[in-house]
N, C-alpha and C. Protein backbone atom coordinates (compact mmCIF):
# COMPACT_ATOMS: atom_id res chain seq x y z
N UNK A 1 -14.06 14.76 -1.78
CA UNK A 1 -14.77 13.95 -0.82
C UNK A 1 -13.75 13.18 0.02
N UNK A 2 -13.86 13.12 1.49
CA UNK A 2 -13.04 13.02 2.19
C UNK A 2 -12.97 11.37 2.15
N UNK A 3 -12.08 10.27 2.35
CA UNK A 3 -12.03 8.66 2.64
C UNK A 3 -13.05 8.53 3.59
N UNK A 4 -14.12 7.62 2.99
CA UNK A 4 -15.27 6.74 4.26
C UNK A 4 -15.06 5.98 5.43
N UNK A 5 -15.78 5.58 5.90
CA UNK A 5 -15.71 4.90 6.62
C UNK A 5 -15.72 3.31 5.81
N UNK A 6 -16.35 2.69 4.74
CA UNK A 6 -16.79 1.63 3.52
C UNK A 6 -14.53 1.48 3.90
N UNK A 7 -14.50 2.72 2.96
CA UNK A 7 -12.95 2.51 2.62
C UNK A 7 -11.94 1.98 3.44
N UNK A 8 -12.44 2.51 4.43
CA UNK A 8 -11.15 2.06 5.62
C UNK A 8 -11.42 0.82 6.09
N UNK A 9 -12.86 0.49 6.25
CA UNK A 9 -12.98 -1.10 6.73
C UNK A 9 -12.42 -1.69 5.64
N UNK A 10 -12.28 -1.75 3.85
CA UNK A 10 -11.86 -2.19 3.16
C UNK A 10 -10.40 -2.52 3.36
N UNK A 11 -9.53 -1.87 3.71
CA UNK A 11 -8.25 -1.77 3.67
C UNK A 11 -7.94 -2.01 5.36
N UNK A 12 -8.71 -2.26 6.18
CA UNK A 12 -8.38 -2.59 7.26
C UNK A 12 -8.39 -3.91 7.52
N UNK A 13 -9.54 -4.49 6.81
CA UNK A 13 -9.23 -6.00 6.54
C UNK A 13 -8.56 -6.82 5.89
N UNK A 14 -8.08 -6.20 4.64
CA UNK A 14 -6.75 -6.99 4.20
C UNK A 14 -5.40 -6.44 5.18
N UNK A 15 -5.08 -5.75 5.50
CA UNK A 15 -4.09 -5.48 6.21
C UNK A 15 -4.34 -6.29 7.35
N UNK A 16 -5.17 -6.28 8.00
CA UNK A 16 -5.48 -6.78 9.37
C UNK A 16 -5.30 -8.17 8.90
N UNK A 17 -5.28 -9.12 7.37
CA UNK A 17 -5.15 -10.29 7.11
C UNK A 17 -6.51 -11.04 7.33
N UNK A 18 -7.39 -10.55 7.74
CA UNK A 18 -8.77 -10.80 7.07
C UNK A 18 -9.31 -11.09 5.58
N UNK A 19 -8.77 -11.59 4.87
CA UNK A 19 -8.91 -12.03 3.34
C UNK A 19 -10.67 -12.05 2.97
N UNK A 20 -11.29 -13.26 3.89
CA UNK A 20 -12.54 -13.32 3.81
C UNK A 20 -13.18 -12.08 3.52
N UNK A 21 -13.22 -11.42 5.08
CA UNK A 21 -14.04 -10.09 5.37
C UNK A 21 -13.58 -8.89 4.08
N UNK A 22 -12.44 -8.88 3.61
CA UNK A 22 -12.11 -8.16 2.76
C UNK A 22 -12.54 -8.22 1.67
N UNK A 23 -12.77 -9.37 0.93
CA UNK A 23 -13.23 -9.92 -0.33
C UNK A 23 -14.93 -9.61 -0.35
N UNK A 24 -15.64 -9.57 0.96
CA UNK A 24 -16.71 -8.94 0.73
C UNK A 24 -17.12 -7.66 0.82
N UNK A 25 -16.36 -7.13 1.77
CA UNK A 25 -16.54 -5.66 2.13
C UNK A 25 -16.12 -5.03 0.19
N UNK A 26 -14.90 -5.37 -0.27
CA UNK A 26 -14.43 -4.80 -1.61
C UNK A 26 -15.69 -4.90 -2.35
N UNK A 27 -16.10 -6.00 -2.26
CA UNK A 27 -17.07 -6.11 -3.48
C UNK A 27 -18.17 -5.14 -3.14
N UNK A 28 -18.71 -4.69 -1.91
CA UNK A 28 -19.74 -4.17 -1.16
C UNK A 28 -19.09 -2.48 -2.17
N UNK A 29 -18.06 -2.48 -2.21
CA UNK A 29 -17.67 -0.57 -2.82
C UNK A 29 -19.11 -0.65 -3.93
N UNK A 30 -19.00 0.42 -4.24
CA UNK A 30 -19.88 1.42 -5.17
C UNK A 30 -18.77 1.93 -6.07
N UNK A 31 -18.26 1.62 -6.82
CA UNK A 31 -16.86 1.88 -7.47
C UNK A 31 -17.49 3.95 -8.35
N UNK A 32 -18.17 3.87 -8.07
CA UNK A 32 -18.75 5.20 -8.89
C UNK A 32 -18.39 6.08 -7.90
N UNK A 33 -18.85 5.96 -6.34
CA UNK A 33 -18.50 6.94 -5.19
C UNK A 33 -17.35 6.72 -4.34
N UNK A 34 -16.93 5.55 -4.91
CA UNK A 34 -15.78 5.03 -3.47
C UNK A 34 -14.75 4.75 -4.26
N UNK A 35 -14.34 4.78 -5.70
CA UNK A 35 -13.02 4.18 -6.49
C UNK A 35 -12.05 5.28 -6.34
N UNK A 36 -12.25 6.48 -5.76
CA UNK A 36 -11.57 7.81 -6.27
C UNK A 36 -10.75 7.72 -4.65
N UNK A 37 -11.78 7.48 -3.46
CA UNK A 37 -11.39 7.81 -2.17
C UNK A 37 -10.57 6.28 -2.01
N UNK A 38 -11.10 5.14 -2.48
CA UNK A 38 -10.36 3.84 -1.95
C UNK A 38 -8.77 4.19 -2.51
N UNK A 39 -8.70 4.39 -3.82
CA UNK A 39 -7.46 4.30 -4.54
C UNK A 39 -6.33 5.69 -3.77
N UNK A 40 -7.16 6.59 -3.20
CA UNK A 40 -6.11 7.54 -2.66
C UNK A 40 -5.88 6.81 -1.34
N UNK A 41 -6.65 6.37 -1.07
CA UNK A 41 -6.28 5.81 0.82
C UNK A 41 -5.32 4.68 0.26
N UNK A 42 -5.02 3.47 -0.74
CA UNK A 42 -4.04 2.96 -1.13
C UNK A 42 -3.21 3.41 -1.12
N UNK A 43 -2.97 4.47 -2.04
CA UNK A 43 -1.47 4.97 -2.49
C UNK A 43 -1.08 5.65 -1.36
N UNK A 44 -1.92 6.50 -0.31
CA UNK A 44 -1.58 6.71 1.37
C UNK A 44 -0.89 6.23 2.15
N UNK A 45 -1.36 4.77 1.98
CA UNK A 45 -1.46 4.00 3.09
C UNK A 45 0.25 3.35 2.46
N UNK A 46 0.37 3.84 1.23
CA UNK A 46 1.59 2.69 0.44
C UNK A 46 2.69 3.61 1.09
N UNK A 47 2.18 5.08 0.84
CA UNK A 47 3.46 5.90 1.21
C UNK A 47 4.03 5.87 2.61
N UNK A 48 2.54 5.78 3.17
CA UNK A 48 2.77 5.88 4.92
C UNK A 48 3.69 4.96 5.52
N UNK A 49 3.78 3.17 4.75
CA UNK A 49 4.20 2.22 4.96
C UNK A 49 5.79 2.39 4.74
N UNK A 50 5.78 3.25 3.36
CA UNK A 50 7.72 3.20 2.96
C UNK A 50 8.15 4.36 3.58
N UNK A 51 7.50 5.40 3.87
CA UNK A 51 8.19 6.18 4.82
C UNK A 51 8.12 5.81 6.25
N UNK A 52 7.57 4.82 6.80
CA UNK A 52 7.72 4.11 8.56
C UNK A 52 9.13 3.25 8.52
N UNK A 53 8.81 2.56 7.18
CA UNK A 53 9.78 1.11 6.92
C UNK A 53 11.33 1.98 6.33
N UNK A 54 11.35 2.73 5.62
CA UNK A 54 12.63 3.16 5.39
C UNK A 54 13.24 4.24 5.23
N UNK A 55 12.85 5.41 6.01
CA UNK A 55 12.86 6.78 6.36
C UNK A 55 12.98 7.09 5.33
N UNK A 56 13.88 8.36 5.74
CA UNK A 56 14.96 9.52 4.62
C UNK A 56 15.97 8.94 4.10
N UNK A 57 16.43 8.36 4.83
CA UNK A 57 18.03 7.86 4.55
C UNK A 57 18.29 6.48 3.96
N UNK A 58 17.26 6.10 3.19
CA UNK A 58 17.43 4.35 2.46
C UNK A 58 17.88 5.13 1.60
N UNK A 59 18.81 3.66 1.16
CA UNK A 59 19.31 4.01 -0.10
C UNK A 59 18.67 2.58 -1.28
N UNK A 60 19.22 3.07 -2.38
CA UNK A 60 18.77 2.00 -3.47
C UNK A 60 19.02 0.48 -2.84
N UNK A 61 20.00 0.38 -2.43
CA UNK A 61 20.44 -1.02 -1.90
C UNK A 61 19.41 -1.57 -0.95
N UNK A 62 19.17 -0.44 -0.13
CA UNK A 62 18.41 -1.37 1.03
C UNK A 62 16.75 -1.88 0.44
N UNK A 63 16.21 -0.50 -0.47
CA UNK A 63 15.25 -0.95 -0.74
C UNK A 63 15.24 -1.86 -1.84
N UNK A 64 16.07 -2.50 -2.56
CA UNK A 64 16.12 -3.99 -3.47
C UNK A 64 16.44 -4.63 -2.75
N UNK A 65 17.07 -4.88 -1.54
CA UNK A 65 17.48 -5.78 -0.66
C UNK A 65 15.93 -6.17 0.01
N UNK A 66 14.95 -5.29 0.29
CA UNK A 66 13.87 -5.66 0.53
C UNK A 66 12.88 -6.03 -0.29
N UNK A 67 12.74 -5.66 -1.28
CA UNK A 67 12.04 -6.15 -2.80
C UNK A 67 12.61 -7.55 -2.69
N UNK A 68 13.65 -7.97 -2.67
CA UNK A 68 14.01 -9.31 -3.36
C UNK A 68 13.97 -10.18 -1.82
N UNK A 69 14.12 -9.36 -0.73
CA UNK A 69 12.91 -10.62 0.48
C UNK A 69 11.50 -10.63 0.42
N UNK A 70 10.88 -9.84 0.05
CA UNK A 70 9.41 -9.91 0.14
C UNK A 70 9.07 -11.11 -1.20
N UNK A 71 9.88 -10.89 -2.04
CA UNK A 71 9.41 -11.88 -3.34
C UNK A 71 9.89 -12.93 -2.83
N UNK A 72 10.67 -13.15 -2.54
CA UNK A 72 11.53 -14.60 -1.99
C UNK A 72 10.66 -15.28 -0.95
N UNK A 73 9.85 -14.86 -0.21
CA UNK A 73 8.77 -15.26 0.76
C UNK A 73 7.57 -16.16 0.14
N UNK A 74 7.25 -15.98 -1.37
CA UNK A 74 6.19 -16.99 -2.01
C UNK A 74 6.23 -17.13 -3.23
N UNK A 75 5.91 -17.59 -3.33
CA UNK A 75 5.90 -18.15 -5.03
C UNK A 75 5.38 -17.23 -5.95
N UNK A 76 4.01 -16.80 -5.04
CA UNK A 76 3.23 -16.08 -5.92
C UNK A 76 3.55 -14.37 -6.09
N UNK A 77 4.16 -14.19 -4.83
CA UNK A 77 4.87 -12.55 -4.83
C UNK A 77 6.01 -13.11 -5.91
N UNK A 78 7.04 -13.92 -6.21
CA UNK A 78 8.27 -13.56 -7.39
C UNK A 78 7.20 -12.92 -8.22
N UNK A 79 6.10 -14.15 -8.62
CA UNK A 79 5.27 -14.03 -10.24
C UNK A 79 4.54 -12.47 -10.13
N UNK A 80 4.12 -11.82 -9.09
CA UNK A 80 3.42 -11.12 -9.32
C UNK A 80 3.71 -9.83 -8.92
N UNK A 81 5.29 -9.53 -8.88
CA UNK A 81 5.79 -8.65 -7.98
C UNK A 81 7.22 -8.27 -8.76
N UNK A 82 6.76 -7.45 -10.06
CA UNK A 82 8.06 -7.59 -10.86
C UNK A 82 9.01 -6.42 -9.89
N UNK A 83 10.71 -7.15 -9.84
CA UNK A 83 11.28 -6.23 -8.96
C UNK A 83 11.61 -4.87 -9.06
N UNK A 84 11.87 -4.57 -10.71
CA UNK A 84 12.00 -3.03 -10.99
C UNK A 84 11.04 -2.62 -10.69
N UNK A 85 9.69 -2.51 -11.27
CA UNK A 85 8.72 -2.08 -10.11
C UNK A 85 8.75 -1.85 -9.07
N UNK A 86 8.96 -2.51 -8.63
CA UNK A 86 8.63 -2.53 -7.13
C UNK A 86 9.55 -1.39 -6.56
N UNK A 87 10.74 -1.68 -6.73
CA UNK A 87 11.73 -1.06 -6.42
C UNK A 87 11.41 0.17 -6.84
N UNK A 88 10.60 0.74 -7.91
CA UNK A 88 10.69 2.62 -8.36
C UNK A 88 9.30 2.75 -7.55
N UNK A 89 8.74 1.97 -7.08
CA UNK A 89 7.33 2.52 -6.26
C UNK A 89 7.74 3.12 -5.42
N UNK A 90 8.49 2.00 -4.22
CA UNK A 90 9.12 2.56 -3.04
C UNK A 90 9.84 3.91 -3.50
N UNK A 91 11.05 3.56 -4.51
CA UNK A 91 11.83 4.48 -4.58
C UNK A 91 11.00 6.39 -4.75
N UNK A 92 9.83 6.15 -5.40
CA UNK A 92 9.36 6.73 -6.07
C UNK A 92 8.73 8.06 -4.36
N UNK A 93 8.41 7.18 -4.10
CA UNK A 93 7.85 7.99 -2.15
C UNK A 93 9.23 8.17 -1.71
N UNK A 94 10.70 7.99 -1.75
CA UNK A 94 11.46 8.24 -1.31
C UNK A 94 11.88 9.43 -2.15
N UNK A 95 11.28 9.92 -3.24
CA UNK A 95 11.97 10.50 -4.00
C UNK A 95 12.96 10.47 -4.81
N UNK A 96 13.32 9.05 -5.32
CA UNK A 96 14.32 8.18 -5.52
C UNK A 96 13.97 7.92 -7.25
N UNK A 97 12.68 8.00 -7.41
CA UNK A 97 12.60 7.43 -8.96
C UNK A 97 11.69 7.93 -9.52
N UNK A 98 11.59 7.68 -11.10
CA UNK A 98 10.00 7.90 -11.67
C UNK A 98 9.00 7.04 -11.85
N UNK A 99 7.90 7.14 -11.87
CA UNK A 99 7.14 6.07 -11.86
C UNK A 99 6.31 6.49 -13.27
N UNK A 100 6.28 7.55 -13.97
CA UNK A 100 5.16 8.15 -14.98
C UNK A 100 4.84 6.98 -15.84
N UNK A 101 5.99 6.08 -16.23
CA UNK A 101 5.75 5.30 -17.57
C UNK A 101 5.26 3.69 -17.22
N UNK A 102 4.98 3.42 -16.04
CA UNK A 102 4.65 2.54 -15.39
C UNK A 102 3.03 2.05 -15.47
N UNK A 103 2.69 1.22 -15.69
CA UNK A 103 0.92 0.70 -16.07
C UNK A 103 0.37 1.21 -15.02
N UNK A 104 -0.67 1.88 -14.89
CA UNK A 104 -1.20 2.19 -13.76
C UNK A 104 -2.22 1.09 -12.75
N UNK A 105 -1.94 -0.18 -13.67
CA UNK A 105 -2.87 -1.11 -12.81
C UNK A 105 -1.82 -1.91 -12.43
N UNK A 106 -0.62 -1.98 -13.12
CA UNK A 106 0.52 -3.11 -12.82
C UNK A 106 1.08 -1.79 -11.08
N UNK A 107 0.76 -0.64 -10.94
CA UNK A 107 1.39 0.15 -10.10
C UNK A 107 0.29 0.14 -8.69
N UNK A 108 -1.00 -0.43 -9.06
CA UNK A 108 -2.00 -0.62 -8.17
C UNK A 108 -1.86 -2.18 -7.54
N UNK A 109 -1.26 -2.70 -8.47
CA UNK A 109 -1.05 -4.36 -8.37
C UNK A 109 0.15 -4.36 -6.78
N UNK A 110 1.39 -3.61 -7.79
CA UNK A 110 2.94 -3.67 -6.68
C UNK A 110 2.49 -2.61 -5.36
N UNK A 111 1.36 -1.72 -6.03
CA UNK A 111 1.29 -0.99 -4.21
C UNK A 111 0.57 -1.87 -3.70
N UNK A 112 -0.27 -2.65 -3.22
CA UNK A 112 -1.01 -3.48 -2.88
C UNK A 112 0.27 -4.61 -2.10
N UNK A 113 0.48 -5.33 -2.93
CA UNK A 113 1.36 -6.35 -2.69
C UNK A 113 2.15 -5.70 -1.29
N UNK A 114 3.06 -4.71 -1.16
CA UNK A 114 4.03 -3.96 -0.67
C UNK A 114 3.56 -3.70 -0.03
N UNK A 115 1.73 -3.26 0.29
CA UNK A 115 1.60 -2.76 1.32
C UNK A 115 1.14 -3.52 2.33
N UNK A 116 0.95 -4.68 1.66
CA UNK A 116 0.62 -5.94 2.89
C UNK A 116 1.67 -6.20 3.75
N UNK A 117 2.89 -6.45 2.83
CA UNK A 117 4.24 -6.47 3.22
C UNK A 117 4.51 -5.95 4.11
N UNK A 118 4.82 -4.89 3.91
CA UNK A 118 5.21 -3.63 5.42
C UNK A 118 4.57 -3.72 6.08
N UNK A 119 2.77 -3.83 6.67
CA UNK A 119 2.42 -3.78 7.34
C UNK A 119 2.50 -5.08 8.15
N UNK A 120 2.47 -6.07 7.67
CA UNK A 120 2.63 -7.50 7.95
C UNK A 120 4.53 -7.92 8.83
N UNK A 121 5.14 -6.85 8.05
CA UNK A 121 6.21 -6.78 8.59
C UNK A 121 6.28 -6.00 10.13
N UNK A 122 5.26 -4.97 10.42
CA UNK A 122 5.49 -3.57 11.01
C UNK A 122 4.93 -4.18 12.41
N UNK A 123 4.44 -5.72 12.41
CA UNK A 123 3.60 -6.53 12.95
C UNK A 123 2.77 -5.44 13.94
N UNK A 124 1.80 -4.54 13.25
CA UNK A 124 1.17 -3.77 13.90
C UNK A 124 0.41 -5.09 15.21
N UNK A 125 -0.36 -4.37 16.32
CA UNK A 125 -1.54 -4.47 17.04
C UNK A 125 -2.84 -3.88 16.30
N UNK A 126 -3.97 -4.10 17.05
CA UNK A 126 -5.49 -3.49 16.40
C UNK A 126 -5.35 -2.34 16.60
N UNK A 127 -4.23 -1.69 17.51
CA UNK A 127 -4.49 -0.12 17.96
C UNK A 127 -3.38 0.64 17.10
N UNK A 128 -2.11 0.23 17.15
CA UNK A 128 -1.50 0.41 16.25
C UNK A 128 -1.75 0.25 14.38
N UNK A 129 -2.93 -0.58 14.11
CA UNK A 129 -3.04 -0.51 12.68
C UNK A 129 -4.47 0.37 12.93
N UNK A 130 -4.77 0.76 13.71
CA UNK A 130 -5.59 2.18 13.48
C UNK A 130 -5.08 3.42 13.30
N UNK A 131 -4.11 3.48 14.16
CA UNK A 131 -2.96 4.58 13.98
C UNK A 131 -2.54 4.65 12.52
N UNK A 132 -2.09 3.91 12.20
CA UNK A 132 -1.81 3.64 10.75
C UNK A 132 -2.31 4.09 9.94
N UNK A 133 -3.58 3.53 9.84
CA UNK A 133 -4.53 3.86 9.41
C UNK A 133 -5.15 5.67 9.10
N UNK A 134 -5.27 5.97 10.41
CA UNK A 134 -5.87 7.50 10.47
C UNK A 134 -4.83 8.14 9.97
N UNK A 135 -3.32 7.63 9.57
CA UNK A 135 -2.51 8.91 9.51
C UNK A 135 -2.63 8.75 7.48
N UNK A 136 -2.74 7.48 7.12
CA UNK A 136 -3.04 7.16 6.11
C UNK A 136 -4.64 8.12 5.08
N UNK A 137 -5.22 8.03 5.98
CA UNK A 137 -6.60 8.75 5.73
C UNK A 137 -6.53 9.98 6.15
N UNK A 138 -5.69 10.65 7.08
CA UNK A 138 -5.66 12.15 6.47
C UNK A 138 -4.92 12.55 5.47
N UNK A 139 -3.67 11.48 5.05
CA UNK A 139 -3.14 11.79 4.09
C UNK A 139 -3.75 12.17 2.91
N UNK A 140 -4.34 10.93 2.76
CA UNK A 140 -5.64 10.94 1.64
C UNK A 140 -6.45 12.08 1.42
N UNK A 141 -6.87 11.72 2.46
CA UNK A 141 -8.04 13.24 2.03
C UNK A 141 -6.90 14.80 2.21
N UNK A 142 -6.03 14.73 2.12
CA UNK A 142 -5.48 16.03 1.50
C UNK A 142 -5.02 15.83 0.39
N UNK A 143 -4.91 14.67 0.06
CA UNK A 143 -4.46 14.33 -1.53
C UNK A 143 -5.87 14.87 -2.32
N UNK A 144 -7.09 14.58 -1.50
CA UNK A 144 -8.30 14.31 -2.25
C UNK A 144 -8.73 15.88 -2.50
N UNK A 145 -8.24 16.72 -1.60
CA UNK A 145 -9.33 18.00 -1.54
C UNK A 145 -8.28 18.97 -2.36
């Protein structure tokens, strides 16, 4: 089943920094029909972000050099944003690491976090985080089918 329309307003409003609108639209999912398509348009949207933000050619350095600014930005990213993590997520879309032995909710937690990050960094426009977006959601739905 291909990513909704539910899904993308979901993830368009936290990205877009809409917190409010997001916190209701999430709760609005149907986690029975929409947990399978939301969670692939995440991990999409995570990859889409580290391959814009740090091509082919990052190396380990640059991406801990960015792990340890994004945590350094709040209090609550150090606490909730452990850096090895973080660092084998990215690394992990670069082809750089493994991720197999990693919690799969602590790995839903650091893609999340990261992907606010980059996008927040990428300081999209409304037209540009649609772009984003759609390239994110076809990703998905070829992950999905």
């Amino acid at each position: 089943m291909p990513v909704n329309d539910r899904q993308l307003a979901v993830l368009r409003a936290q990205l877009a920094g809409r917190l409010d609108e997001h916190k209701k639209l999430l709760a609005q999912l149907d986690w029975t029909v929409d947990g399978t398509g939301y969670a692939a348009l995440v991990d999409a949207a995570f990859a889409e972000a580290v391959e814009r933000r740090f091509g082919a050619q990052a190396s380990a350095g640059d991406v801990a050099s960015y792990v340890a600014d994004v945590r350094a930005r709040t209090e609550s990213g150090a606490k909730s944003v452990d850096p090895d993590t973080a660092e084998r997520l990215i690394g992990a879309v670069l082809g750089q690491s493994d991720i197999e032995d990693i919690n799969p909710r602590t790995a839903i937690t650091g893609r999340q976090y990261l992907l606010v990050a980059m996008t927040a960094d990428a300081g999209y426009d409304e037209a540009a985080l649609d772009q984003f977006l759609l390239a994110a959601s076809k990703l998905a739905d070829q992950w999905l089918t």
